[in-house]
C-alpha atoms as a PDB file:
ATOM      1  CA  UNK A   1    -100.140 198.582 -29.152  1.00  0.00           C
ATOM      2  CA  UNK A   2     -99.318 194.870 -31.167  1.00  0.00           C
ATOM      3  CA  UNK A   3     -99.086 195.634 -34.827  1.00  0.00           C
ATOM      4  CA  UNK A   4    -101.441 193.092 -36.625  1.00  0.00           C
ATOM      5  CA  UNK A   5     -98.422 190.761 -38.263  1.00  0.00           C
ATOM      6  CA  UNK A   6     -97.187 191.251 -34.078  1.00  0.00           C
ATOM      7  CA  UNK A   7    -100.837 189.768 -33.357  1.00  0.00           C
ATOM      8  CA  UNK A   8    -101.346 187.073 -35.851  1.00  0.00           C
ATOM      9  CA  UNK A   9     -97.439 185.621 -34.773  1.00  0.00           C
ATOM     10  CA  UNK A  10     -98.568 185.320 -31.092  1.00  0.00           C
ATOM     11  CA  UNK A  11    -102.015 183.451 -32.075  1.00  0.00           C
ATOM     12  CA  UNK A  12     -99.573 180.906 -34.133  1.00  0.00           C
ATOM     13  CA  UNK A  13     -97.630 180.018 -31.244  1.00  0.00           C
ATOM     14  CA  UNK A  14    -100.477 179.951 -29.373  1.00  0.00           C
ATOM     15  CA  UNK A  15    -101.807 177.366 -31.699  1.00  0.00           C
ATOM     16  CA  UNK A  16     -98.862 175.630 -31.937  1.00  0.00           C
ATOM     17  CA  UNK A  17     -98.410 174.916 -28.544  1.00  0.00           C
ATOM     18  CA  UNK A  18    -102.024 173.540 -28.458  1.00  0.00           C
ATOM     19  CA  UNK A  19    -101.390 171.689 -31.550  1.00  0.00           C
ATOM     20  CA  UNK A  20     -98.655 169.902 -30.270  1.00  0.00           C
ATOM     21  CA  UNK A  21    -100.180 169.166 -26.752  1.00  0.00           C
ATOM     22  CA  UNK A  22    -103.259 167.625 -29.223  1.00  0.00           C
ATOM     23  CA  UNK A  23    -101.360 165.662 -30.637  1.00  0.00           C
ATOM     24  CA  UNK A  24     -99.717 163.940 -27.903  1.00  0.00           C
ATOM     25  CA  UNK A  25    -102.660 163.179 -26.158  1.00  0.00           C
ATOM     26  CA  UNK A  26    -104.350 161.624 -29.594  1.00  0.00           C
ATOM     27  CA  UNK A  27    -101.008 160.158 -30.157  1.00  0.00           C
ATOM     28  CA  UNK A  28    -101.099 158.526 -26.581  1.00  0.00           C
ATOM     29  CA  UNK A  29    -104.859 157.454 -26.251  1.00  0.00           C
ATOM     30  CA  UNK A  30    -103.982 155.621 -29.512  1.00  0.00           C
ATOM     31  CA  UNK A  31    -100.971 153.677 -28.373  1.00  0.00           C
ATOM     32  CA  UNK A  32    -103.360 152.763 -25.081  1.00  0.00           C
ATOM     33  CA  UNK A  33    -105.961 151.887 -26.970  1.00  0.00           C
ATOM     34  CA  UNK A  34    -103.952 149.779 -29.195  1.00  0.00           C
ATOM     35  CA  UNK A  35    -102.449 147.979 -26.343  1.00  0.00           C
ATOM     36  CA  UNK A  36    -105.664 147.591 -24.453  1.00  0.00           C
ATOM     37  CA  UNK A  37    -106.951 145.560 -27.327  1.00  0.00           C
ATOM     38  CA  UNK A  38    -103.999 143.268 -27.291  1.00  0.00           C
ATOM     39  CA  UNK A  39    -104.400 142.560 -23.852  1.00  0.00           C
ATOM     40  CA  UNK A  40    -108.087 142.213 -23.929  1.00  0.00           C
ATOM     41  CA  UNK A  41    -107.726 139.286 -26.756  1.00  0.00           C
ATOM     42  CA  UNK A  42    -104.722 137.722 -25.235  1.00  0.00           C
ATOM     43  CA  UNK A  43    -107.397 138.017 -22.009  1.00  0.00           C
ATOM     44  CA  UNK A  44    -110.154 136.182 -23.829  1.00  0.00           C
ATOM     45  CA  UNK A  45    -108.087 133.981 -25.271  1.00  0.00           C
ATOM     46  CA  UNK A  46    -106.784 132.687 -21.271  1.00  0.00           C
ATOM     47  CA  UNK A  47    -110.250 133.090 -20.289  1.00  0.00           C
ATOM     48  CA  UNK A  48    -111.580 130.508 -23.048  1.00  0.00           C
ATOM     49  CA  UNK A  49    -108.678 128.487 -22.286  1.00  0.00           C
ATOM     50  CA  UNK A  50    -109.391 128.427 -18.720  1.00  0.00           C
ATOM     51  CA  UNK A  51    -112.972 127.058 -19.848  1.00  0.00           C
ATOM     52  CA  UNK A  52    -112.264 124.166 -21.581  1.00  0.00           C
ATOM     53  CA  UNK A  53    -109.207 123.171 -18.865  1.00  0.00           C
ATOM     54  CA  UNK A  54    -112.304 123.347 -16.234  1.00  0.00           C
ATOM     55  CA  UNK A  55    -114.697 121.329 -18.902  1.00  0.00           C
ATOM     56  CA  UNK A  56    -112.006 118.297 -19.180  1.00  0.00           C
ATOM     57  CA  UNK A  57    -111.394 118.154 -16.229  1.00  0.00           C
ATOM     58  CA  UNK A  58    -115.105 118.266 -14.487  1.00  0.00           C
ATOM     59  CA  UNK A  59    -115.263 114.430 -14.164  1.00  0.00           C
ATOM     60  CA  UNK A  60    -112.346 114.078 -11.533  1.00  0.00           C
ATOM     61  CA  UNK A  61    -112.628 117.761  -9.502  1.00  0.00           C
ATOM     62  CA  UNK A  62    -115.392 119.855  -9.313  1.00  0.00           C
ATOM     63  CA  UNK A  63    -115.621 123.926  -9.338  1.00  0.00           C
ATOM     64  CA  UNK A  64    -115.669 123.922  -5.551  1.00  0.00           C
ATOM     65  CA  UNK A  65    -112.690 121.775  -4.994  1.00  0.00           C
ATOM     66  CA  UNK A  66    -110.636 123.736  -7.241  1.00  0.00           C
ATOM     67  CA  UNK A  67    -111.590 126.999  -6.139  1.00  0.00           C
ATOM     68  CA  UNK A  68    -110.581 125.581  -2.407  1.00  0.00           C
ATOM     69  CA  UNK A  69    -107.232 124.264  -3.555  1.00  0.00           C
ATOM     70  CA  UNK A  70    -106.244 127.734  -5.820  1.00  0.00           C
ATOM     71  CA  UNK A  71    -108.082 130.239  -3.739  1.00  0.00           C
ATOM     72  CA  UNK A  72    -110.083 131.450  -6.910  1.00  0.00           C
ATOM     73  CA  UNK A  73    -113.534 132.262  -6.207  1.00  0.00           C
ATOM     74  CA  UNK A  74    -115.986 129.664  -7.478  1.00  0.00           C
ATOM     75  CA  UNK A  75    -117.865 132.388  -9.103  1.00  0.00           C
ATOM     76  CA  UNK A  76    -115.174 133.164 -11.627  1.00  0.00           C
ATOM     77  CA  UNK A  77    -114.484 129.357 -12.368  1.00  0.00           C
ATOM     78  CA  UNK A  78    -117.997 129.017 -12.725  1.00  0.00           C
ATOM     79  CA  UNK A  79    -118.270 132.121 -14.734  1.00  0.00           C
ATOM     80  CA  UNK A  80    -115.393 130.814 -17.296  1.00  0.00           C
ATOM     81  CA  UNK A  81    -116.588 127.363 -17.453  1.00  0.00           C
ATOM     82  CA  UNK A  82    -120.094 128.900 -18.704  1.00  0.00           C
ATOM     83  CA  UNK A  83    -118.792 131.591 -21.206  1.00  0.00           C
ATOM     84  CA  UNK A  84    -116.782 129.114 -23.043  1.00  0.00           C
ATOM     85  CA  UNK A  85    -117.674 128.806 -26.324  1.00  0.00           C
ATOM     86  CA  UNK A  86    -119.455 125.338 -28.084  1.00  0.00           C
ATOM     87  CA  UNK A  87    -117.556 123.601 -30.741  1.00  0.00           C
ATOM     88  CA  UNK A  88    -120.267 123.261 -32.451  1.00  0.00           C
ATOM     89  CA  UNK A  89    -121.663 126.507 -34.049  1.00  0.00           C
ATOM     90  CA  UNK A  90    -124.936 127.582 -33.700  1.00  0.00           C
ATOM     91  CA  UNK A  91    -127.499 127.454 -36.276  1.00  0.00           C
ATOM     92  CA  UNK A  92    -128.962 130.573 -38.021  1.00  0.00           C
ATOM     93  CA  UNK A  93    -132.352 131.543 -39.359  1.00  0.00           C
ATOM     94  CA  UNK A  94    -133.233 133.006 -41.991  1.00  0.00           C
ATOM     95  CA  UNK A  95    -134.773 136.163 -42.196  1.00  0.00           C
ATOM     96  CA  UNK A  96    -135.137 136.502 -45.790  1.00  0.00           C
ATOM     97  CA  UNK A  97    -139.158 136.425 -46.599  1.00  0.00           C
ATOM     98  CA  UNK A  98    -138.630 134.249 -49.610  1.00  0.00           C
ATOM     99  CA  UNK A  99    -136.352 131.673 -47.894  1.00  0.00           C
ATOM    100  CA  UNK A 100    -139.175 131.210 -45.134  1.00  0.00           C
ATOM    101  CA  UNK A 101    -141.956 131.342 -47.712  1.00  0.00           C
ATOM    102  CA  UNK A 102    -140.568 128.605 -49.319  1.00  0.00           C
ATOM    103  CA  UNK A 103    -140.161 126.850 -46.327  1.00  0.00           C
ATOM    104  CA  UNK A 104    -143.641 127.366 -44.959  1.00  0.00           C
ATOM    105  CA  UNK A 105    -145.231 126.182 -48.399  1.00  0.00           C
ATOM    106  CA  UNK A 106    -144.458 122.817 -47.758  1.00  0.00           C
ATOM    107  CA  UNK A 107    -145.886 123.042 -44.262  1.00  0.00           C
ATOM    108  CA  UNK A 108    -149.324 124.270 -45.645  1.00  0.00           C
ATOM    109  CA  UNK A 109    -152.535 122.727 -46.176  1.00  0.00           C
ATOM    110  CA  UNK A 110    -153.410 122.088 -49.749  1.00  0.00           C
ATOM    111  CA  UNK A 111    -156.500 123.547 -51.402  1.00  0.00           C
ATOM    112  CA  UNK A 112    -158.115 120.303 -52.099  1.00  0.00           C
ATOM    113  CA  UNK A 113    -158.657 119.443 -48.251  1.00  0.00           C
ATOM    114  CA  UNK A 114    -161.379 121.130 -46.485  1.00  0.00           C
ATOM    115  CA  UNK A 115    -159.797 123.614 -43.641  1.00  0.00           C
ATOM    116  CA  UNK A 116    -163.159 124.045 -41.806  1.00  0.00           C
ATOM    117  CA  UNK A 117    -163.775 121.902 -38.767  1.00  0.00           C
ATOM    118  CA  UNK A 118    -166.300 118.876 -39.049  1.00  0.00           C
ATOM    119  CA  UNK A 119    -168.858 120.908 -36.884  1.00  0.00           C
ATOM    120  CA  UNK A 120    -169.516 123.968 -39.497  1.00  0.00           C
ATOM    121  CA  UNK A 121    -168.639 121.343 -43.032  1.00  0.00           C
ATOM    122  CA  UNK A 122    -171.808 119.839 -41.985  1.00  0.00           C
ATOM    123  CA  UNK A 123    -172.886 115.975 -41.084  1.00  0.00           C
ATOM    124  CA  UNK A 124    -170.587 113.087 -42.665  1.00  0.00           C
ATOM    125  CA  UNK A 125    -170.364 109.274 -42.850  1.00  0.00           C
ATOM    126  CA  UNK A 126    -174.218 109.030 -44.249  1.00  0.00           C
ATOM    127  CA  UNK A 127    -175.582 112.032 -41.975  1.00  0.00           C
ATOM    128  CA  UNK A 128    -174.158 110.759 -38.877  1.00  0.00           C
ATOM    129  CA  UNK A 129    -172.558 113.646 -36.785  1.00  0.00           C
ATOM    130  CA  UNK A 130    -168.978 112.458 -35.607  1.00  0.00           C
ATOM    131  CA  UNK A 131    -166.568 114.098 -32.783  1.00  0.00           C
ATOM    132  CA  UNK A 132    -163.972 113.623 -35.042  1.00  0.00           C
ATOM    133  CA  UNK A 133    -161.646 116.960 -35.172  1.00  0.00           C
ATOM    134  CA  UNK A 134    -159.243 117.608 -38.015  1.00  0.00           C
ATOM    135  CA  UNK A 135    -156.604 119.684 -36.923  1.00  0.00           C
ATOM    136  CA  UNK A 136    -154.242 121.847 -39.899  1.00  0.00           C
ATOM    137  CA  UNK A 137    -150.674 122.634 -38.976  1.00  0.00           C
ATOM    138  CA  UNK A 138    -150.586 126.320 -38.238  1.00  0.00           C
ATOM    139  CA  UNK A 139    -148.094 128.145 -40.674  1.00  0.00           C
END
């Protein structure tokens, strides 16, 4: 029978070949991950490049003419020419309550006109009834 010190020396090389092979593979899947990234952005980067070539040049040759001359699949031309991104950046709203309070408040009806319709305020204009309908901006 192992003596315990016998015992607790064959767990540690147990371990330490486990250890190691850990290591490796985190050590690996790092360096592919690492270079997956790179190749993704140098991807996108071709990709969005491939866009705007295929946005100059739409008023002489069109998507289906070029994927007939270069044997690319209209789909993907079509595809990069759509994913591009605008020059001009989109705008953002706000979604801070105070920002579109303020916002709104100018929008609003003041307190000194009457925000009930001409039917229920009653007859105007000398008692004559008119069809005339006021209409409040919605907030």
């Amino acid at each position: 029978m192992a003596t315990t010190e016998e015992i607790e020396r064959r767990v540690e090389q147990a371990d330490a070949a486990r250890s190691a092979k850990r290591a490796a593979a985190a050590k690996r899947v790092g360096e592919l991950a690492q270079l997956r990234a790179e190749v993704a952005k140098k991807l996108g980067d071709i990709e969005r490049e491939l866009g705007d070539v295929l946005a100059e040049s739409s008023d002489v040759i069109s998507v289906d003419e070029l994927a007939k001359f270069t044997d690319v699949p209209a789909t993907d031309l079509t595809q990069w020419l759509n994913d591009r991104k605008t020059t001009r950046p989109k705008r953002k709203r706000s979604t801070t309550p105070a920002k579109r309070d303020a916002s709104q408040a100018s929008n609003t009806t003041p307190a000194t006109q009457p925000s009930a319709s001409p039917e229920l305020a009653g007859p105007r204009n000398g008692g004559a009834a008119t069809s005339t309908r006021i209409s409040t901006p919605v907030p």
